[in-house]
C-alpha atoms as a PDB file:
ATOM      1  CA  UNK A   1     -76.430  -2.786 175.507  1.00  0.00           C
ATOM      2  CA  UNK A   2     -79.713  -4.116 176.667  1.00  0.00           C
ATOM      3  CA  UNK A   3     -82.659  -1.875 176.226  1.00  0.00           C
ATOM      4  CA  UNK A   4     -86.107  -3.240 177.659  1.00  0.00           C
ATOM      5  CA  UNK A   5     -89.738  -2.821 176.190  1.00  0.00           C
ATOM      6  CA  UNK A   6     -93.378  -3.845 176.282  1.00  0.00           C
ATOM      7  CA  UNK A   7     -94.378  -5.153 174.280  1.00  0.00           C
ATOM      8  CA  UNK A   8     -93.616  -8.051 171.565  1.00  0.00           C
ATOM      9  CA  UNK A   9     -90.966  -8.170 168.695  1.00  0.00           C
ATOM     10  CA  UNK A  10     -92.182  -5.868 165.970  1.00  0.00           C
ATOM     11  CA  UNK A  11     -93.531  -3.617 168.644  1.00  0.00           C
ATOM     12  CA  UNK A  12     -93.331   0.213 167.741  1.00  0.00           C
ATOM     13  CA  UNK A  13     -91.541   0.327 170.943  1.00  0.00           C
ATOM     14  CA  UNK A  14     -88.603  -1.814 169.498  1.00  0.00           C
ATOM     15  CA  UNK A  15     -88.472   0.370 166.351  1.00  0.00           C
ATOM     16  CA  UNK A  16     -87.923   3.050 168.250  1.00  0.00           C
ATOM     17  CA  UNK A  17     -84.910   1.494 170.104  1.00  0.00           C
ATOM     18  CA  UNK A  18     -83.400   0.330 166.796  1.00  0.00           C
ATOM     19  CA  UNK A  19     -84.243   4.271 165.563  1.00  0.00           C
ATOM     20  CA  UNK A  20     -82.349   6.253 168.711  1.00  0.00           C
ATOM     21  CA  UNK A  21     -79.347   3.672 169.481  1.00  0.00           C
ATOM     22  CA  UNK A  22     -76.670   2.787 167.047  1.00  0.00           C
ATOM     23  CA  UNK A  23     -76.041  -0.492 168.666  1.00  0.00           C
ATOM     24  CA  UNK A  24     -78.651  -2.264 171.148  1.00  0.00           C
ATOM     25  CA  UNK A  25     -80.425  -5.376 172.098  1.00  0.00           C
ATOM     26  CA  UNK A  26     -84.056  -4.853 172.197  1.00  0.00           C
ATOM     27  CA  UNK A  27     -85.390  -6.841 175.598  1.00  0.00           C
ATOM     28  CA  UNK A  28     -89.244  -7.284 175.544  1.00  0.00           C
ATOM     29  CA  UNK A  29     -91.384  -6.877 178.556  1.00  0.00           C
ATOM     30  CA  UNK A  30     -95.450  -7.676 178.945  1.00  0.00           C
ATOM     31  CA  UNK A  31     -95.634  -4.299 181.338  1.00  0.00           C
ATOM     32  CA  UNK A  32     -95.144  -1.346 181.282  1.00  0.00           C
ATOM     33  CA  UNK A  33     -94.084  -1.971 185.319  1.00  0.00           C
ATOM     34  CA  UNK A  34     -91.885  -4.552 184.496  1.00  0.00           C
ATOM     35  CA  UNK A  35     -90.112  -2.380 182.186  1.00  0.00           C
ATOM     36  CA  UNK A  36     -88.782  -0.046 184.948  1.00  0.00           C
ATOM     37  CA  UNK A  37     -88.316  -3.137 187.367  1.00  0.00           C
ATOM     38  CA  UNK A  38     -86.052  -4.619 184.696  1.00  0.00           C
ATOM     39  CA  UNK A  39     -83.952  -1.331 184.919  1.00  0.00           C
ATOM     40  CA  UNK A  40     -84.157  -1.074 188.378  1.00  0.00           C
ATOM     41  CA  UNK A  41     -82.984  -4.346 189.356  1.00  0.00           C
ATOM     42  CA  UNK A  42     -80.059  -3.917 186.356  1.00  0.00           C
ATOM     43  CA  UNK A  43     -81.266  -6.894 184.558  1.00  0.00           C
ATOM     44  CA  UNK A  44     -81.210  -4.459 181.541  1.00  0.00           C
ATOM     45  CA  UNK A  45     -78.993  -1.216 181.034  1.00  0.00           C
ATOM     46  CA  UNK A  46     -81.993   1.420 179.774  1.00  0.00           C
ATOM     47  CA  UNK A  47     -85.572   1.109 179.404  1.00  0.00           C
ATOM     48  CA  UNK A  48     -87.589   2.375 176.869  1.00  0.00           C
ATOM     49  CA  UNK A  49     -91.391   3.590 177.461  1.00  0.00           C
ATOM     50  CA  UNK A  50     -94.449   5.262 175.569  1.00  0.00           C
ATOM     51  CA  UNK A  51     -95.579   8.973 177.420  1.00  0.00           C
ATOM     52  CA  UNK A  52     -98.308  10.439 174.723  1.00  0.00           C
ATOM     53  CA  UNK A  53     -99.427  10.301 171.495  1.00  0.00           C
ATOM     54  CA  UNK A  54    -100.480  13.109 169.099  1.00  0.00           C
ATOM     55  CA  UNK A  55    -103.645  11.849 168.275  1.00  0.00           C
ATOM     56  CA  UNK A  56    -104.174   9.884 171.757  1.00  0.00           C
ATOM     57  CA  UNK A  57    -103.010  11.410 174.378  1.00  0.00           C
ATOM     58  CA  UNK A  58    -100.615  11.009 177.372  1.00  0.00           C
ATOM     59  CA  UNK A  59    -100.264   7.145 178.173  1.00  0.00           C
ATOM     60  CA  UNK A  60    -100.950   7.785 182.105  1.00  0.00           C
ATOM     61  CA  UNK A  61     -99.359   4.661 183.775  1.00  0.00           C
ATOM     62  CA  UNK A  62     -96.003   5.775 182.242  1.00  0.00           C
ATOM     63  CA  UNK A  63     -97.103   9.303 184.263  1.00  0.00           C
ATOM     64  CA  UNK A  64     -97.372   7.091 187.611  1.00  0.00           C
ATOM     65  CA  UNK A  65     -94.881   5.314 187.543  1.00  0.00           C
ATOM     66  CA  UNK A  66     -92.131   8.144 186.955  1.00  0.00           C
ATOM     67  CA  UNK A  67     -93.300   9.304 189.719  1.00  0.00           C
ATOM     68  CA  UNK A  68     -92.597   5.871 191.562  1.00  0.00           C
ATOM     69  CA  UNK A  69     -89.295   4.965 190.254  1.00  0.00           C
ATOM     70  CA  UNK A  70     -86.689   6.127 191.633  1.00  0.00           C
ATOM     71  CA  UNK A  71     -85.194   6.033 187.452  1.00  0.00           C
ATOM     72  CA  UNK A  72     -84.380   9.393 185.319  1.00  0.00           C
ATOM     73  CA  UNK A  73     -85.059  10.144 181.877  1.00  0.00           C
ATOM     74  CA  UNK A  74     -82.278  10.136 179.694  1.00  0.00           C
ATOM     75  CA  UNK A  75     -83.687  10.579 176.416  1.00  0.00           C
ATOM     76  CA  UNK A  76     -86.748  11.288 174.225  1.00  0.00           C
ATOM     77  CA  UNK A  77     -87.462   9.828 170.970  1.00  0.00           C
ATOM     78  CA  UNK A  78     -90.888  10.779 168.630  1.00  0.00           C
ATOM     79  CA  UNK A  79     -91.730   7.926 166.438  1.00  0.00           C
ATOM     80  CA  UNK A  80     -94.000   8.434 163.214  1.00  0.00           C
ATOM     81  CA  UNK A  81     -96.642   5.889 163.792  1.00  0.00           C
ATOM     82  CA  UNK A  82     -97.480   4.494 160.455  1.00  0.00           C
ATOM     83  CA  UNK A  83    -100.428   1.684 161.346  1.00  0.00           C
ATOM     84  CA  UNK A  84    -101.458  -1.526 159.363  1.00  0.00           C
ATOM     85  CA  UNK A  85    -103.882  -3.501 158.906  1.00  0.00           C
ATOM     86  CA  UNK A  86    -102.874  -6.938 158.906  1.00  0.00           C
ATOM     87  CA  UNK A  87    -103.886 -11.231 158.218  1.00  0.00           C
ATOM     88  CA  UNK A  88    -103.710 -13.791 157.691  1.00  0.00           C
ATOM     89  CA  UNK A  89    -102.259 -14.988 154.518  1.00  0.00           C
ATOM     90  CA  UNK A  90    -105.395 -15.688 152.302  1.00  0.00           C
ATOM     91  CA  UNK A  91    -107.723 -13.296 154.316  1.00  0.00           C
ATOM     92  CA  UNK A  92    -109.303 -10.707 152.320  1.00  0.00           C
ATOM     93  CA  UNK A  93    -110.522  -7.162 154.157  1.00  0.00           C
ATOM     94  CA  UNK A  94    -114.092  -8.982 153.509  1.00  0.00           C
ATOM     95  CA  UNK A  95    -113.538 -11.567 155.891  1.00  0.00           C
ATOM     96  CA  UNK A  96    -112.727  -9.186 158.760  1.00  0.00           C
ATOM     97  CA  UNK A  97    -115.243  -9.095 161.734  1.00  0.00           C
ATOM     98  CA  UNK A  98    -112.929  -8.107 164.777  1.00  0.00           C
ATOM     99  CA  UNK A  99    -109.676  -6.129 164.450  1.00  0.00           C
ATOM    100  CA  UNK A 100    -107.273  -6.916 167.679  1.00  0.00           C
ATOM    101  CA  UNK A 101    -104.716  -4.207 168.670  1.00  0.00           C
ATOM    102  CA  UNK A 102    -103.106  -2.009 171.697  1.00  0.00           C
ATOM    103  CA  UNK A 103    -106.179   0.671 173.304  1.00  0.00           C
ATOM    104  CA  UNK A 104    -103.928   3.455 171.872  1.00  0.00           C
ATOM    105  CA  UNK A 105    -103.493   1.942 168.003  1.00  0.00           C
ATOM    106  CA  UNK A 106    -107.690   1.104 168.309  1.00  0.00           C
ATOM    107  CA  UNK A 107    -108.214   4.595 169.224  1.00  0.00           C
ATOM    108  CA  UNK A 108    -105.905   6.203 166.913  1.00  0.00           C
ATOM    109  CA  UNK A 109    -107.750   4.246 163.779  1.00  0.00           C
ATOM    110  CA  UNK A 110    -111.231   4.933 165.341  1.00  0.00           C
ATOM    111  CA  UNK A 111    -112.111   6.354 162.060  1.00  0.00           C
ATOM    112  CA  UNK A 112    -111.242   3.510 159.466  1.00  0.00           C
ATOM    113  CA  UNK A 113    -112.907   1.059 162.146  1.00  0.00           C
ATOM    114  CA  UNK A 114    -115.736   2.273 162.575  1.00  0.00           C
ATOM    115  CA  UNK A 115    -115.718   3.117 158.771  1.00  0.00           C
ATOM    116  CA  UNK A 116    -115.310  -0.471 157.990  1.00  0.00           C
ATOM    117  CA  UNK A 117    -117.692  -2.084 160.664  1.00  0.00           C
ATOM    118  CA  UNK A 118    -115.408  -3.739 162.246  1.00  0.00           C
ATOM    119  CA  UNK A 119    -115.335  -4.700 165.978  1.00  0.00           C
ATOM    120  CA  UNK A 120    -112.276  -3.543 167.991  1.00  0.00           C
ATOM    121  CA  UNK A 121    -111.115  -5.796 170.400  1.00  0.00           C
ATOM    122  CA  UNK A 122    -108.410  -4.527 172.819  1.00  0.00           C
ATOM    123  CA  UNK A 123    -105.014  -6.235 173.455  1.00  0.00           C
ATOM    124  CA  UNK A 124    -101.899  -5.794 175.578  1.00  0.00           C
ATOM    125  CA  UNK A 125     -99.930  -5.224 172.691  1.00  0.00           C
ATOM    126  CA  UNK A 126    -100.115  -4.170 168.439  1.00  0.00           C
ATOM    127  CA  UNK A 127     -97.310  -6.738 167.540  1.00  0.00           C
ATOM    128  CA  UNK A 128     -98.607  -9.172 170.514  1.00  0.00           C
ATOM    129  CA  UNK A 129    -101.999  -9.100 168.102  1.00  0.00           C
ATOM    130  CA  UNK A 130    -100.177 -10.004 164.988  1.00  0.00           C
ATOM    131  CA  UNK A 131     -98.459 -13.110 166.545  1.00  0.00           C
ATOM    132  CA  UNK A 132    -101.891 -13.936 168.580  1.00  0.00           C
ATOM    133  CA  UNK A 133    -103.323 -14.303 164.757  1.00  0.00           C
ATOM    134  CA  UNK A 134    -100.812 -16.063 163.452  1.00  0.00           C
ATOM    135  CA  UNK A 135    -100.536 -18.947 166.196  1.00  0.00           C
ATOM    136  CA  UNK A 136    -104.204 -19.297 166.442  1.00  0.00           C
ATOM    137  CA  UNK A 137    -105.245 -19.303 162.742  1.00  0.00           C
ATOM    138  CA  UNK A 138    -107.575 -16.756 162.667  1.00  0.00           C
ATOM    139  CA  UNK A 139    -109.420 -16.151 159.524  1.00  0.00           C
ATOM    140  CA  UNK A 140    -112.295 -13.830 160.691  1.00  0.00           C
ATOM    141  CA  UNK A 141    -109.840 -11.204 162.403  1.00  0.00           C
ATOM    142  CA  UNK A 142    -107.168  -8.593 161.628  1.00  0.00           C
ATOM    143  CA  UNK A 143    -104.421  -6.529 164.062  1.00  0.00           C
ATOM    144  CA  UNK A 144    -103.223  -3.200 163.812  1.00  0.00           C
ATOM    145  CA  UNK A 145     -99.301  -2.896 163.976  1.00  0.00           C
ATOM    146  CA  UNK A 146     -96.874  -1.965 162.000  1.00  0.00           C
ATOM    147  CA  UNK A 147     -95.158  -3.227 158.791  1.00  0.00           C
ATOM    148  CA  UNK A 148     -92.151  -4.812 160.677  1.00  0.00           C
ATOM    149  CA  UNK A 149     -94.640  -6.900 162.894  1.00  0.00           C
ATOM    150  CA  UNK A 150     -96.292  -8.108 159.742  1.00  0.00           C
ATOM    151  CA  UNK A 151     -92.923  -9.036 158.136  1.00  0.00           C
ATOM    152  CA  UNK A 152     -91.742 -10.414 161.963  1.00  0.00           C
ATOM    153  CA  UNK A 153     -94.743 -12.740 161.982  1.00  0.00           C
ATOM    154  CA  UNK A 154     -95.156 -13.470 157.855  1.00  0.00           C
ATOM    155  CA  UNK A 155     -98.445 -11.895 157.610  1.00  0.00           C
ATOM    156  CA  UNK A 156    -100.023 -10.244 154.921  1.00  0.00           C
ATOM    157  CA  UNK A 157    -100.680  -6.499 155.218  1.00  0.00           C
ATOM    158  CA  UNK A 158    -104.064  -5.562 153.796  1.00  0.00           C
ATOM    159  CA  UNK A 159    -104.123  -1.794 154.208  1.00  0.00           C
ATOM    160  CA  UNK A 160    -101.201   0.471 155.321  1.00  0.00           C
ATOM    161  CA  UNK A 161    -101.181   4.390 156.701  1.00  0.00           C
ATOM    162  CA  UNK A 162    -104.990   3.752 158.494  1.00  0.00           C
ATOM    163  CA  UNK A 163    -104.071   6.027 161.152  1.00  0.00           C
ATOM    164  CA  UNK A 164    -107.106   9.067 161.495  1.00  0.00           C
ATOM    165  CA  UNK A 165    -104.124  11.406 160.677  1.00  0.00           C
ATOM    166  CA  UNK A 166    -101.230  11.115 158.827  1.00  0.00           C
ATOM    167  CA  UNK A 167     -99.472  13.482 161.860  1.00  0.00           C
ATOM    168  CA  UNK A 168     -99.475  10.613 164.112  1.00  0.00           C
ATOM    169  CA  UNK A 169     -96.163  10.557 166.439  1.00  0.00           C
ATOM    170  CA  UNK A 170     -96.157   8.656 170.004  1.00  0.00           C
ATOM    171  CA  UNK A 171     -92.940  10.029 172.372  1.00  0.00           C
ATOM    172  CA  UNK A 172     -91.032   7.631 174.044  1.00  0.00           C
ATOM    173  CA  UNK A 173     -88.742   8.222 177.176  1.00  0.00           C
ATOM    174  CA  UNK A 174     -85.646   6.065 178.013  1.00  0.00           C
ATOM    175  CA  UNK A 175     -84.837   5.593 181.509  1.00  0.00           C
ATOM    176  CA  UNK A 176     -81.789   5.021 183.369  1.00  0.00           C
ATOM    177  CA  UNK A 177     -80.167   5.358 186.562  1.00  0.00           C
ATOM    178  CA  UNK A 178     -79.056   8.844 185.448  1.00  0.00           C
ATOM    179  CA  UNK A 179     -80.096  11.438 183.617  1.00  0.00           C
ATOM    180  CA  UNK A 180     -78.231  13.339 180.681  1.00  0.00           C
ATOM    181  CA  UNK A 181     -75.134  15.586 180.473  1.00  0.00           C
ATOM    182  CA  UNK A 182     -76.102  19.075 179.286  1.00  0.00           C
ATOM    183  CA  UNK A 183     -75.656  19.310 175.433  1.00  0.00           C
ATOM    184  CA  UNK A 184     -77.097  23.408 174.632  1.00  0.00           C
ATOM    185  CA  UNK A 185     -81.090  22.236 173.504  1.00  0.00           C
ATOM    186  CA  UNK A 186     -82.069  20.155 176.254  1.00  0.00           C
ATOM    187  CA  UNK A 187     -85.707  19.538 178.331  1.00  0.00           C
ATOM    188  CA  UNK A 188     -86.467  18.702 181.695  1.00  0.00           C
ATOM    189  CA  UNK A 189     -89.213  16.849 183.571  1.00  0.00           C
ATOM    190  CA  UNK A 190     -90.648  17.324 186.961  1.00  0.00           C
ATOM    191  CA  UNK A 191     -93.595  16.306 188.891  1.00  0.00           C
ATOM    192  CA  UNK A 192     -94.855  18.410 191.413  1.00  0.00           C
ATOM    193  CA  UNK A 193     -97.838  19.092 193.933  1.00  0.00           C
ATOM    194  CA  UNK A 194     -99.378  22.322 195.492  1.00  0.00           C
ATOM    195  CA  UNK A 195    -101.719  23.442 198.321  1.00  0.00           C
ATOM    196  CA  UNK A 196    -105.372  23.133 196.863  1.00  0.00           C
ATOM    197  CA  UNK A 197    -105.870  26.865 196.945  1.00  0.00           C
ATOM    198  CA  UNK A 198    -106.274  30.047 195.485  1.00  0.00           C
ATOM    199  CA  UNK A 199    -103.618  31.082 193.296  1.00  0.00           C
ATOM    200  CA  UNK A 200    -101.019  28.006 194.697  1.00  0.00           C
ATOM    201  CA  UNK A 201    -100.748  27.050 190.850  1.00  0.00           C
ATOM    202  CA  UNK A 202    -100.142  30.400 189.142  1.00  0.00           C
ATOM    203  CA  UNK A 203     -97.371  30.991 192.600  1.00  0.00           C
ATOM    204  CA  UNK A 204     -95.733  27.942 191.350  1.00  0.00           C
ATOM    205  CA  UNK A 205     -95.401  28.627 187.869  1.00  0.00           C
ATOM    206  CA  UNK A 206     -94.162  32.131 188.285  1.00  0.00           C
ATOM    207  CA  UNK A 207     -90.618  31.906 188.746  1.00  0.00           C
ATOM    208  CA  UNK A 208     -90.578  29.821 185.129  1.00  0.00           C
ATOM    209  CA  UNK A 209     -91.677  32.742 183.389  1.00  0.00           C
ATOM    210  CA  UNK A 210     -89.209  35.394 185.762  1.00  0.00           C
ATOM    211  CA  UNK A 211     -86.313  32.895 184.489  1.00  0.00           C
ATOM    212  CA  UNK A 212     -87.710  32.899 181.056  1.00  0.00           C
ATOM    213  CA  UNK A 213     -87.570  29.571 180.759  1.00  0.00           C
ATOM    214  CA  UNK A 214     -90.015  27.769 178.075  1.00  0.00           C
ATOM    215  CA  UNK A 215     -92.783  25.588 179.187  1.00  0.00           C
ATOM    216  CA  UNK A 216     -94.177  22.916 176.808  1.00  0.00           C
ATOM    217  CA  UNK A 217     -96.067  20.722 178.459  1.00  0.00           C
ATOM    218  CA  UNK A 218     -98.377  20.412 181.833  1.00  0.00           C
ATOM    219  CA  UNK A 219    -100.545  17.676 182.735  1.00  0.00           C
ATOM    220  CA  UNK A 220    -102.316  16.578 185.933  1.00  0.00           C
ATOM    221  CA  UNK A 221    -102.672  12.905 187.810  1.00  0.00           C
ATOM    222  CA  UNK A 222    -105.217  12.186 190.839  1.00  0.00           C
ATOM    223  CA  UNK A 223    -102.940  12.636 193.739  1.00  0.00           C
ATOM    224  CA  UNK A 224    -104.126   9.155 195.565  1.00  0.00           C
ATOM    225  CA  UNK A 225    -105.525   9.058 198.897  1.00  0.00           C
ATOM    226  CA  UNK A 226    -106.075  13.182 198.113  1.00  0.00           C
ATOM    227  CA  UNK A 227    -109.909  13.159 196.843  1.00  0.00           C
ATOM    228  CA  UNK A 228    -109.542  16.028 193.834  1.00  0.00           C
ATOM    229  CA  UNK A 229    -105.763  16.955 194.562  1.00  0.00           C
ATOM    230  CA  UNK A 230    -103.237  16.168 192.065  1.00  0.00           C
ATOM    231  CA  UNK A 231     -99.672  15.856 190.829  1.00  0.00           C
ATOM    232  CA  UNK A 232     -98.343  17.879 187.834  1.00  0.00           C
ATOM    233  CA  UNK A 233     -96.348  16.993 185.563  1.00  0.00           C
ATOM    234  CA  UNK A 234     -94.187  19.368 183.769  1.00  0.00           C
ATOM    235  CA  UNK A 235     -91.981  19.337 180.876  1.00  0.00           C
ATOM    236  CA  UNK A 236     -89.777  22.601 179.908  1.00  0.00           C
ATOM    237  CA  UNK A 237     -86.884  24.279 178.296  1.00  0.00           C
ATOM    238  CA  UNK A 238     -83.777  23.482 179.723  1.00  0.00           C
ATOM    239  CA  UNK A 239     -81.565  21.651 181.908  1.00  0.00           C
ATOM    240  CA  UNK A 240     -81.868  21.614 185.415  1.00  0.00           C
ATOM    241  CA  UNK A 241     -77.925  22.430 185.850  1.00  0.00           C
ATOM    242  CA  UNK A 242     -78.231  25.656 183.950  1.00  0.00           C
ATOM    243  CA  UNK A 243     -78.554  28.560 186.225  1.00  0.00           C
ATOM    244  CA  UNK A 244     -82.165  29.778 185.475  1.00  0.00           C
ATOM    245  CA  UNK A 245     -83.751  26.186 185.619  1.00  0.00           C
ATOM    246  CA  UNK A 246     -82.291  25.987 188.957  1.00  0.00           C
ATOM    247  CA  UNK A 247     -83.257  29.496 190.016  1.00  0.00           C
ATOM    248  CA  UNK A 248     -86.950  28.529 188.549  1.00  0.00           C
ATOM    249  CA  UNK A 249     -87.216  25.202 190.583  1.00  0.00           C
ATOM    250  CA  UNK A 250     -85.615  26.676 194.012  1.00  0.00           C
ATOM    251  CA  UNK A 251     -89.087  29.039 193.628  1.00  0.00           C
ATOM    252  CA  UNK A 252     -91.439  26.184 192.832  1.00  0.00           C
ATOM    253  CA  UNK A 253     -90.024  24.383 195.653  1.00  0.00           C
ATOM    254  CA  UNK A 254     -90.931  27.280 198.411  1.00  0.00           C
ATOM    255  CA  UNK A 255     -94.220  27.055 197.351  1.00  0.00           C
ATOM    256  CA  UNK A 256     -95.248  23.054 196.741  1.00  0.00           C
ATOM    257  CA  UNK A 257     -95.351  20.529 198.961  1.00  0.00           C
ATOM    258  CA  UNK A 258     -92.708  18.121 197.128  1.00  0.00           C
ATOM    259  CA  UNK A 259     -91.091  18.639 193.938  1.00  0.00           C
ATOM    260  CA  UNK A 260     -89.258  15.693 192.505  1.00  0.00           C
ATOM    261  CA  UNK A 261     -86.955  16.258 188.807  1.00  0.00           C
ATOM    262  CA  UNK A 262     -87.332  13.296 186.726  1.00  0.00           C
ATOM    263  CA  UNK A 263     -84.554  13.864 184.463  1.00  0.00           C
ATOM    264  CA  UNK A 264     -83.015  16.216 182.273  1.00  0.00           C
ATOM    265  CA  UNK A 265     -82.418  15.040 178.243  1.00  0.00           C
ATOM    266  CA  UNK A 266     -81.886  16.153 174.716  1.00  0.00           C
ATOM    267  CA  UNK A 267     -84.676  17.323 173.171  1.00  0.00           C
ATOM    268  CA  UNK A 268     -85.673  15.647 170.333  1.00  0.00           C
ATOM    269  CA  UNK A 269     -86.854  16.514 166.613  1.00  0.00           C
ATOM    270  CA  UNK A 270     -90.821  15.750 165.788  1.00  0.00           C
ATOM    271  CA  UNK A 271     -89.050  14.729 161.901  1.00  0.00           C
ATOM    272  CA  UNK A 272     -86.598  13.079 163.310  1.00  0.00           C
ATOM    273  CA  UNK A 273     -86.364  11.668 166.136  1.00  0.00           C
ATOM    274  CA  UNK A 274     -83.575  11.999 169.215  1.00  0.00           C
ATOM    275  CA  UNK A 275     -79.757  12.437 168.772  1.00  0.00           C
ATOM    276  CA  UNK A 276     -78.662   8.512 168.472  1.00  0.00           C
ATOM    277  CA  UNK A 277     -76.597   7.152 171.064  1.00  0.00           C
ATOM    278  CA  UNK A 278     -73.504   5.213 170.163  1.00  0.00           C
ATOM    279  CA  UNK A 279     -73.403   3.111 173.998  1.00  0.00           C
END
């Protein structure tokens, strides 16, 4: 089975594929857009994508383009992000003036960087940096990725664990053309948009507390072409085929203007990651 990602062998991405399936062919991608195309046109079976980070934040293009793609999610997977700091052969932590990774691995070792003095430059990708270093021959610059990149690459890792907190996990989604079969501890996702008015938001919530259903998650996108009207996203409890999920979303549907389900999926263990899947 072909799973795609963006991203560059070595990628935390990949490692996460290798984590949840128990058989797969990791496909890299340079986008996050060409990700879901590869799904969508079937040039791949699953795709594999990055939605927040603990220390980061949501990673909002994966946010849009749910809401684009006619794909469902299928799975989640929470990956421990242990970062590096990586060379070189030969380079010493001395030598380092600029330090090359993904926005999301810069920002999550903000601290050690800015500890160290040294200049982040921003890439498309953590592993993309180490192989960047390796082909040109830098001696005056580091990357941030992860032990496998450095071993991918043969680079020399100069520090290891430089994250600003050790409880660093990123969640990753897998898409499909379907979502999951109920299993007894599943979530849901749904985007959604309301009237801008008084109330509209606590109205559409309501029924998800009536059902008690759990939420445990809710973030908002700029709806575009709707000056300071958005989308919300919503992650809960559930799957949409049990009874009180659908009793939940038939109220949030009488009172927003579209409601769309991205996908219902096992829920998956901050320690330990999603159920693997034997495909």
């Amino acid at each position: 089975m072909r799973v795609a990602f963006q991203g560059e062998r070595g990628a935390y991405s990949e490692e996460a594929i290798l984590q949840h399936f128990a058989s797969a062919e990791p496909v890299p991608r340079v986008s996050l857009r060409e990700v879901f195309a590869a799904v969508e046109r079937g040039e791949v079976e699953l795709g594999l994508v990055p939605v927040e980070n603990t220390l980061e934040g949501s990673i909002v293009q994966t946010f849009d383009l749910l809401l684009e793609s006619p794909l469902k999610v299928r799975a989640e997977i929470v990956l421990r992000i242990v970062h590096c700091l990586i060379a070189n052969p030969g380079v010493s932590p001395t030598d380092i003036k600029r330090v090359y990774s993904h926005p999301q691995a810069l920002g999550q070792c903000r601290a050690y960087l800015e500890e160290h003095g040294y200049e982040a430059v921003a890439a498309y990708d953590t592993a993309g940096s180490v192989k960047m270093l390796r082909e040109e021959g830098l001696r005056d610059a580091a990357a941030i990725a992860s032990v496998r990149a450095a071993e991918a690459y043969g680079m020399a890792v100069l520090a290891r664990g430089i994250e600003t907190h050790p409880e660093n996990y990123t969640r990753f989604l897998v898409l499909g053309h379907a979502d999951h079969p109920p299993t007894g501890r599943d979530k849901t996702s749904i985007a959604f948009s309301i009237d801008h008015a008084p109330g509209a938001l606590y109205r559409a919530l309501r029924g998800f507390a009536e059902q008690e259903v759990n939420l445990t998650k809710i973030e908002s996108r700029p709806l575009i072409g709707r000056p300071w009207e958005y989308v919300f996203y919503l992650d809960f409890e559930g799957h949409r085929a049990e009874p009180r999920v659908r009793r939940a979303l038939e109220g949030l549907e009488t009172c927003s203007r579209f409601v769309k389900v991205l996908g219902s999926y096992p829920r998956a263990d901050a320690q330990m990651g999603a159920p693997r899947e034997s495909r």
